[in-house]
Protein backbone atom coordinates (compact mmCIF):
# COMPACT_ATOMS: atom_id res chain seq x y z
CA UNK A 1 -26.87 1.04 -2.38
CA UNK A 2 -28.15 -2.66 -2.13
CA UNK A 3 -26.74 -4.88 0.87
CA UNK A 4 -25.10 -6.72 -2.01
CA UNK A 5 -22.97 -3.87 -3.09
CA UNK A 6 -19.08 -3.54 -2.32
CA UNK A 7 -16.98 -0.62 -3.10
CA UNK A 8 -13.38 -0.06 -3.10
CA UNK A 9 -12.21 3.59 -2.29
CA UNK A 10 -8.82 3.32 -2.97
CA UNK A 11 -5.45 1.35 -1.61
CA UNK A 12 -5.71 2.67 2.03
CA UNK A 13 -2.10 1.74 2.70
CA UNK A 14 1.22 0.04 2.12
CA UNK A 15 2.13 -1.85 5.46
CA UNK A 16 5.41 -1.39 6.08
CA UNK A 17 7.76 -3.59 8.65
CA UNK A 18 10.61 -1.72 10.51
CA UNK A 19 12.56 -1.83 13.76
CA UNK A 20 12.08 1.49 14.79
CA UNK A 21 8.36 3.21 13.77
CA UNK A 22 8.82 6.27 14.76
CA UNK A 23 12.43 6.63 13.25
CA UNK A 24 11.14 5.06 9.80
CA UNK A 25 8.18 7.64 10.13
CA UNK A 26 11.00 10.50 10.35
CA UNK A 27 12.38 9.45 7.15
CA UNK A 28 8.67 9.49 5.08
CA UNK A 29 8.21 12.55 6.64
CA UNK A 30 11.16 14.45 5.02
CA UNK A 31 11.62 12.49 1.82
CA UNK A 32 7.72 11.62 1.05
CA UNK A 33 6.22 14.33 3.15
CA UNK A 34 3.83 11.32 4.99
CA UNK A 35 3.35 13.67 8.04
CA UNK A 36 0.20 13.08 8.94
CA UNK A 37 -0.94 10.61 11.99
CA UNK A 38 -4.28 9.25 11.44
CA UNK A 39 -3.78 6.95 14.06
CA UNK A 40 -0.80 5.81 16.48
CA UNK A 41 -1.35 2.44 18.43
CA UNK A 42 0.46 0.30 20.70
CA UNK A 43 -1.24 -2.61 21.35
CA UNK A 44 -1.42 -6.56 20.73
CA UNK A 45 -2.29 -8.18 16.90
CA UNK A 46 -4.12 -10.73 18.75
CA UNK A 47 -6.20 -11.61 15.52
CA UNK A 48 -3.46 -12.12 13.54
CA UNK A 49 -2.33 -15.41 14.49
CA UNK A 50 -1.89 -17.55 10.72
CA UNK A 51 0.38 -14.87 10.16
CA UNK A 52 2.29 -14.24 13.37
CA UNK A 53 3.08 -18.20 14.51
CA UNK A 54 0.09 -18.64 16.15
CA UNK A 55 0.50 -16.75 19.36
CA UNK A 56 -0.27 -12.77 20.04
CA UNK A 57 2.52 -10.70 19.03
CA UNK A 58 2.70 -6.77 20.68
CA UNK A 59 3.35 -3.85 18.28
CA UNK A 60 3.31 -0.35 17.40
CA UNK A 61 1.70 1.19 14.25
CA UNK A 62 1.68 4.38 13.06
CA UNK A 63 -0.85 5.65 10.26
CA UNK A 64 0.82 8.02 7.96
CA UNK A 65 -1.24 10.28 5.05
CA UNK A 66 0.26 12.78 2.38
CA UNK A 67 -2.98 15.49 2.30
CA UNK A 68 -1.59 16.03 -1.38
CA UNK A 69 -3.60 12.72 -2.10
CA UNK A 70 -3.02 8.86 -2.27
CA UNK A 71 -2.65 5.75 -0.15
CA UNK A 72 -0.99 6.21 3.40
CA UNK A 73 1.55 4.10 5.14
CA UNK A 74 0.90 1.93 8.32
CA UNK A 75 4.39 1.93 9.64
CA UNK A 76 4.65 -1.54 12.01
CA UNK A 77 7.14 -2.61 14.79
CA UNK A 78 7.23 -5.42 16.82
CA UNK A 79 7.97 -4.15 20.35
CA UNK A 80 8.21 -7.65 21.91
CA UNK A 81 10.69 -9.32 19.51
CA UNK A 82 12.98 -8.54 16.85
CA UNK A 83 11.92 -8.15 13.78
CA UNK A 84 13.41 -10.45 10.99
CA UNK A 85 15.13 -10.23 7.88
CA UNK A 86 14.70 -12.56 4.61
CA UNK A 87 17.85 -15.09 5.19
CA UNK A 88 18.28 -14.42 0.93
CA UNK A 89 18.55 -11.34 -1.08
CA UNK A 90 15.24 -10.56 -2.89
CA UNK A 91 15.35 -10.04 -6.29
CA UNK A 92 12.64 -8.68 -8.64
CA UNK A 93 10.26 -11.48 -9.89
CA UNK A 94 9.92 -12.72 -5.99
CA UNK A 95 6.60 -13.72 -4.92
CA UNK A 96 5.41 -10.66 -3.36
CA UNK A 97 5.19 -6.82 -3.03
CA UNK A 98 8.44 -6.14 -4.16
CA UNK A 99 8.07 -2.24 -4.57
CA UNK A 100 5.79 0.74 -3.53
CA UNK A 101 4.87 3.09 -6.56
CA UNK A 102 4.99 6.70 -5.02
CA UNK A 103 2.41 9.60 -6.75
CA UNK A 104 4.63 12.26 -7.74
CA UNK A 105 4.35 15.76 -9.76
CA UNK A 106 7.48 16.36 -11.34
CA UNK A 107 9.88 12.68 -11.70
CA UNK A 108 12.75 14.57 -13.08
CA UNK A 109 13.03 16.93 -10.26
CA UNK A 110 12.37 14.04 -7.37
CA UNK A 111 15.05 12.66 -8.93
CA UNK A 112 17.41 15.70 -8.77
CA UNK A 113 15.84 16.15 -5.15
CA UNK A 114 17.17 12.64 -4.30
CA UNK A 115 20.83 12.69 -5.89
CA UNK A 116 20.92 16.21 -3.94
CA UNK A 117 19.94 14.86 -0.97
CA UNK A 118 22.21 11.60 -1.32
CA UNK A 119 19.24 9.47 -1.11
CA UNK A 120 19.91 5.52 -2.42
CA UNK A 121 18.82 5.77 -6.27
CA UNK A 122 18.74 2.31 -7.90
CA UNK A 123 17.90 3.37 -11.09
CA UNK A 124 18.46 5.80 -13.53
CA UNK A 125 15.88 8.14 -14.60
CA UNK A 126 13.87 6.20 -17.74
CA UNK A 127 10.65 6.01 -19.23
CA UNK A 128 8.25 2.68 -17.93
CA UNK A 129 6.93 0.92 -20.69
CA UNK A 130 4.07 3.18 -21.03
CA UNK A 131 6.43 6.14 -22.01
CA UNK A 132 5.86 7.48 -18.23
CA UNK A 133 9.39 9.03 -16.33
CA UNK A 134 10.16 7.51 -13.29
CA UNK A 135 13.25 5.77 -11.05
CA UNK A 136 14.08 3.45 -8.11
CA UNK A 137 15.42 4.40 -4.98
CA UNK A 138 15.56 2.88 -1.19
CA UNK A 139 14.86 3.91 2.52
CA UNK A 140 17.64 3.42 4.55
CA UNK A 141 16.07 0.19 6.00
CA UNK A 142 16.23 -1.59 2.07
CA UNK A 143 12.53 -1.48 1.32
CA UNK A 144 12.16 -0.46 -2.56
CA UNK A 145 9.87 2.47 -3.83
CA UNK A 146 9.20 3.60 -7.53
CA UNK A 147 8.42 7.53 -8.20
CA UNK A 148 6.01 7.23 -10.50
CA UNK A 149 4.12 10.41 -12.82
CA UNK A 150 0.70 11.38 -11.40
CA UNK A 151 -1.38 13.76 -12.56
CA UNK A 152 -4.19 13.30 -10.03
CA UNK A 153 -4.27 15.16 -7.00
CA UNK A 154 -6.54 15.55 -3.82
CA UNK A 155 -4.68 19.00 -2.55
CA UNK A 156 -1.67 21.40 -3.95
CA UNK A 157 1.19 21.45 -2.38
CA UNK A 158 4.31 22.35 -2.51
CA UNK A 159 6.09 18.83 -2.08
CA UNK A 160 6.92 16.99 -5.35
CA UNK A 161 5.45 13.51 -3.81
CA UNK A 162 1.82 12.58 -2.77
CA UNK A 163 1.54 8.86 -1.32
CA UNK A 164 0.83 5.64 -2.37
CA UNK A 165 0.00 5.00 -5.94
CA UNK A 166 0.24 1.46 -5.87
CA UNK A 167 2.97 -1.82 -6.36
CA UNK A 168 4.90 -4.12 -8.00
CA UNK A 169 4.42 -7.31 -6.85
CA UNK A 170 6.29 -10.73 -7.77
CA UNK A 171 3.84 -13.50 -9.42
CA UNK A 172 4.43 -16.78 -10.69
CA UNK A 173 1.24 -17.22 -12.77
CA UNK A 174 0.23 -13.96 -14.87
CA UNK A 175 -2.88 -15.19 -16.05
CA UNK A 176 -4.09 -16.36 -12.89
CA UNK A 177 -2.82 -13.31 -10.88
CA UNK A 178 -4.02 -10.72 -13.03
CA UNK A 179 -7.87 -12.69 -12.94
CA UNK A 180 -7.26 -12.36 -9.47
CA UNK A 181 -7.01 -8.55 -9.27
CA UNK A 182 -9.44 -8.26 -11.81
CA UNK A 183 -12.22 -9.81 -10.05
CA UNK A 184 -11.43 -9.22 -6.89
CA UNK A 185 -10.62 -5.75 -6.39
CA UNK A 186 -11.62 -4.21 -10.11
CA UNK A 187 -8.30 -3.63 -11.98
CA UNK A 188 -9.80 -4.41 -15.22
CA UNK A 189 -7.60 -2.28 -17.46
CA UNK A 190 -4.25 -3.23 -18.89
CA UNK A 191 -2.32 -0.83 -19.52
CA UNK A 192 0.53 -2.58 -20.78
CA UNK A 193 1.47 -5.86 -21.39
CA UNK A 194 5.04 -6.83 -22.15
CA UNK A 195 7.79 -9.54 -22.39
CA UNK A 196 10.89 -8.76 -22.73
CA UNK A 197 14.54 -7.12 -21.11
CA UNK A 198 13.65 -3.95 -19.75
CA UNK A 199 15.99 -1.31 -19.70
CA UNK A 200 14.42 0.86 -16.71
CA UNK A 201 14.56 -2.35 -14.85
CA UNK A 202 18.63 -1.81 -14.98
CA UNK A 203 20.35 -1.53 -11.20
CA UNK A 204 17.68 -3.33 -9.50
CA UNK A 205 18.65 -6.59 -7.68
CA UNK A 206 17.65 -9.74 -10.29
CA UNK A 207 16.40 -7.02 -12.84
CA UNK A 208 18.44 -8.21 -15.63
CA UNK A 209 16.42 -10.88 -16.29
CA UNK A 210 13.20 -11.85 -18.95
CA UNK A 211 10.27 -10.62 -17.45
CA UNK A 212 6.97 -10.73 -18.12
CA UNK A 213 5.21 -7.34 -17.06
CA UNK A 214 1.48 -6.03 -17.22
CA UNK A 215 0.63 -2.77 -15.41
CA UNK A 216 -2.70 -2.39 -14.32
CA UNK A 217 -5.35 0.15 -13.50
CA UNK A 218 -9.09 0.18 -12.79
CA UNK A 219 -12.09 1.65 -15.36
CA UNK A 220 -14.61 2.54 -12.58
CA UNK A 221 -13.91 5.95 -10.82
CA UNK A 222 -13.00 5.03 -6.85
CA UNK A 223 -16.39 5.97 -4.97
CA UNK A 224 -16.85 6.32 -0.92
CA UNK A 225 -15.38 8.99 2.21
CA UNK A 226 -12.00 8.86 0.75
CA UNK A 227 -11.90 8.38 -2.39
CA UNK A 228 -10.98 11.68 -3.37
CA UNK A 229 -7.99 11.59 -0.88
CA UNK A 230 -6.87 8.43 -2.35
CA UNK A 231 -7.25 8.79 -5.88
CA UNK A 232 -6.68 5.91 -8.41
CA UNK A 233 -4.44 3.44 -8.35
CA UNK A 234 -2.25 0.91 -10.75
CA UNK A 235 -1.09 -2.53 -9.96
CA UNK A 236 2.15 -3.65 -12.03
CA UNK A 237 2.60 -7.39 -11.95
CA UNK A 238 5.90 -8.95 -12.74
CA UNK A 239 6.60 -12.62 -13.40
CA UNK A 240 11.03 -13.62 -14.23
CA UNK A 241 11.37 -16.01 -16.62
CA UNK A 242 13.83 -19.06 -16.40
CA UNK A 243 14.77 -18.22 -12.65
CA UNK A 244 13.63 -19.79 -9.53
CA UNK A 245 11.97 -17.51 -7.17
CA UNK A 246 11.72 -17.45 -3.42
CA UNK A 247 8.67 -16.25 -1.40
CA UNK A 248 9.32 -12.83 0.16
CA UNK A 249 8.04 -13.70 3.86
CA UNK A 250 8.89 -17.41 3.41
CA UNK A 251 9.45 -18.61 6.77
CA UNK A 252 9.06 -14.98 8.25
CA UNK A 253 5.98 -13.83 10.42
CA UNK A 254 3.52 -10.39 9.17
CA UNK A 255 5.00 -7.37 10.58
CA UNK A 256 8.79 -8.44 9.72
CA UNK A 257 10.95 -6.35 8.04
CA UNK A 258 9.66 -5.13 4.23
CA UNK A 259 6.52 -4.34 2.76
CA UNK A 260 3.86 -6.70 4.66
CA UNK A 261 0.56 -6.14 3.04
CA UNK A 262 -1.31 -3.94 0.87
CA UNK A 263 -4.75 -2.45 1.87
CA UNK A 264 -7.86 -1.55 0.76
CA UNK A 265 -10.54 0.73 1.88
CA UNK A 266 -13.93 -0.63 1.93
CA UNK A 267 -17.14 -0.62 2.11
CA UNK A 268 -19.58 -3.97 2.40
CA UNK A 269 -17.36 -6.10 4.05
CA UNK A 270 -19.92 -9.13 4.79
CA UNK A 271 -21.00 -8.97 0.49
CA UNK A 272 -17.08 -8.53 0.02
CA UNK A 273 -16.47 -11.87 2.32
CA UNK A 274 -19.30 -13.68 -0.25
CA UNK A 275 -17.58 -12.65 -3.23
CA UNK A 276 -14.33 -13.42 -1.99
CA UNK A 277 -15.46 -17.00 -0.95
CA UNK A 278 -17.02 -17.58 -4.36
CA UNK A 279 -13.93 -16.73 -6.03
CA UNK A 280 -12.25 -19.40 -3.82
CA UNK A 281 -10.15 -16.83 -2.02
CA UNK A 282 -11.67 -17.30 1.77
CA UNK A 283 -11.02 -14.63 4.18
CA UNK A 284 -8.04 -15.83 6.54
CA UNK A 285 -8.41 -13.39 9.17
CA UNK A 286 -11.50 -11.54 10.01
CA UNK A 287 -11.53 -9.11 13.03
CA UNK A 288 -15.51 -9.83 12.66
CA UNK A 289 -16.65 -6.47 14.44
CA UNK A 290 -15.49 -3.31 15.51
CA UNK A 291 -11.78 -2.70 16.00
CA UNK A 292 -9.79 -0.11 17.99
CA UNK A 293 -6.42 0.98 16.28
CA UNK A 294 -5.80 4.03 18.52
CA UNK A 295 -8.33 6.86 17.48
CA UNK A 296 -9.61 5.03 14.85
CA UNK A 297 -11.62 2.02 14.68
CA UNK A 298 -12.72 -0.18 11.65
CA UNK A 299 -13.56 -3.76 10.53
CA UNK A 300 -10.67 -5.69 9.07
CA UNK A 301 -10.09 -9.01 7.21
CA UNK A 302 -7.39 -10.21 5.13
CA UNK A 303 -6.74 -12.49 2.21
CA UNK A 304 -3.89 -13.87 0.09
CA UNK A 305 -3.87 -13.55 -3.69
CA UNK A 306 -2.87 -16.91 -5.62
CA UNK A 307 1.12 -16.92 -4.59
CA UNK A 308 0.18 -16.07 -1.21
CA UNK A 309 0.58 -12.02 -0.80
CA UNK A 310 -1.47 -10.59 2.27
CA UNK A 311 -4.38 -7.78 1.07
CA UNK A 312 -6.12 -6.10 3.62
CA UNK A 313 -9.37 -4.81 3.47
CA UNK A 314 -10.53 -2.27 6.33
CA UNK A 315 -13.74 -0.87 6.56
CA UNK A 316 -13.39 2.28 8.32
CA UNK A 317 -15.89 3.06 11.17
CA UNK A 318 -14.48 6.26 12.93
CA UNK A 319 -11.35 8.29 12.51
CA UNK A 320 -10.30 11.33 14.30
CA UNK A 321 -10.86 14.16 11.79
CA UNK A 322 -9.90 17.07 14.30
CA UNK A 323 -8.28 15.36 17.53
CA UNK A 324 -7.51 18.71 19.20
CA UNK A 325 -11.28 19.64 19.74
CA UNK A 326 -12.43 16.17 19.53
CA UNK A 327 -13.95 16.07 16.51
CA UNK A 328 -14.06 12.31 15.19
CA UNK A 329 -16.29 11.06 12.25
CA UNK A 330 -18.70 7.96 12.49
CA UNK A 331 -18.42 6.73 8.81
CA UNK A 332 -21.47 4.31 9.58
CA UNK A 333 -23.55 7.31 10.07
CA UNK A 334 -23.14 8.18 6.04
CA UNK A 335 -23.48 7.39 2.79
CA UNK A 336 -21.20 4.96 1.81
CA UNK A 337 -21.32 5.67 -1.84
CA UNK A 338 -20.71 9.82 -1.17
CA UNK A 339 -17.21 10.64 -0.61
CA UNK A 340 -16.80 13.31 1.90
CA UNK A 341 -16.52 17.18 1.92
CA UNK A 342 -13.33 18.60 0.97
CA UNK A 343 -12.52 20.68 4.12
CA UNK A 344 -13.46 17.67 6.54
CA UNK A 345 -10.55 15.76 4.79
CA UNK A 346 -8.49 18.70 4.76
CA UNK A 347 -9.17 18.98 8.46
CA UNK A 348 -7.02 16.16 8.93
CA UNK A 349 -3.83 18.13 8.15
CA UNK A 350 -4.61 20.06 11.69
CA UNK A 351 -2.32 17.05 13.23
CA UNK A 352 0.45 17.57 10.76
CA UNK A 353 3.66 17.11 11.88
CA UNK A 354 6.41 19.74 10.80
CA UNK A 355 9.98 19.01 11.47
């Protein structure tokens, strides 16, 4: 690999902003099967100051993986203040990650799973644009999340959901967004592109609307350690039509309540910091060096895309593969173009939680 290379493994995770981590976690556990800690952390986001009104702000994170394969979720609570609400009800076409796609196996029988299990559907089950099942439904703390048809997997299991698949996310210039995610992080494939009413969009807050809608995925296979684990990934990017929109986190700080940021594991963070730059997308936060998030450590930075949305990119540097004898994996140490061995991801479901 030359020092000019950057590659993308995958969407790490979905932040997520709660009041109680470790309640929220419960939840993902039983209904998304997220039971596995890669890292939990209490400690101060001192480097995220543009985003937290300039001063320190404490917290508590939890990292949360489905071994069945995609992106994790990096459950977040302040622990200092409280945690703040929009002051307006968010409706789809806001500026921002509006919804969390969710890999799953079998649609129609998450859906009879959640009706079951009186879970808050939004939608009914429908067919996406791309003739693809899937539905709407909420956590008990409002935040949104699409089940979504997947057919790539990292392990079998029993549980009809994996993790993160990817997002919707509220735009207000399609063109100019979708160059964005293009260049930046390599979602070069449309894989629709549509104006219209939508149907499946029916039950959603604001989804009655004219919307234009282009779903995207990436043509290069997702290289690097965890690729594998996090499999591929699609982007849907919505823009309403004769509305005004709001901001998600106007006048709200990073870590309050919703769907904070969406990350990316890396590799080639200084080439990635060039590109970025070029592109006229500057990194706004950059923790520069090594970083301690409980057992695991990494380089992170963050930019916005054009309407102001927070990505993350981490580049991992150690994470605890098997905590219980110590075991924890130097990623600096390898290839970063090989994605590792099966069983050494697999290891990680030794600190699975089972309710």
């Amino acid at each position: 690999m030359s020092s000019k290379s950057v590659i993308i493994s995958g969407i790490q995770q979905i932040g997520i902003g709660v009041k109680d981590a470790e309640q929220a976690w419960a939840w993902y556990r039983k209904n998304f099967s997220m039971d596995i800690p890669v890292f939990k952390s209490a400690d101060v986001a001192d480097l995220m100051l543009p985003y937290t009104g300039g001063k320190p702000q404490e917290r508590y994170a939890i990292l949360a993986l489905n071994i069945a394969g995609g992106g994790g979720f990096e459950i977040w609570q302040y622990t200092q203040r409280t945690p703040v609400a929009p002051d307006f009800k968010i409706l789809l076409g806001d500026l921002g990650i509006y919804a969390a796609k969710i890999k799953c196996r079998n649609v129609p029988e998450m859906y009879a799973y959640a009706k079951e299990n009186k879970l808050d559907i939004v939608t009914e089950l429908a067919n996406d644009p791309a003739g693809k099942p899937h539905f709407f439904l909420k956590d008990p703390y409002g935040n949104l999340f699409e089940i979504v048809h997947d057919e790539v997997w990292f392990k079998n299991r029993k549980d009809l959901t994996g993790g993160i698949a990817g997002c919707t996310i509220g735009v207000s210039d399609m063109k100019k967004s979708m160059d964005f995610y293009r260049d930046v992080l390599g979602y070069d494939v449309v894989v629709y592109d549509k104006k219209d009413t939508f149907k499946d969009f029916n039950g959603i807050d604001g989804g009655n609307g004219l919307f234009h809608r282009v779903l995207l995925t990436h043509s290069k296979e997702r290289i690097g350690g965890f690729s594998k684990l996090l499999g591929p990934s699609q982007l849907e990017l919505v823009q309403v039509e004769g509305r005004a929109v709001n901001k998600i986190y106007k006048n709200r700080f990073w870590g309050d309540l919703g769907f904070i940021h969406l990350c990316f594991d890396i590799n080639g963070m200084k080439s990635l910091e060039e590109k970025c730059a070029k592109l006229n997308y500057p990194f706004t936060v950059n923790s520069a060096e090594s970083f301690d998030m409980g057992e695991a450590a990494g380089h992170f930075a963050y930019i916005e895309d054009p309407d102001g949305t927070l990505i993350e990119f981490v580049e991992t540097h150690r994470v605890p593969i098997m905590k219980k004898i110590g075991f924890y994996l130097d990623l600096r140490k390898r290839s970063p173009e090989k994605s590792l061995p099966n069983w050494m991801i697999t290891a990680l479901s030794l600190a699975r939680v089972r309710d």
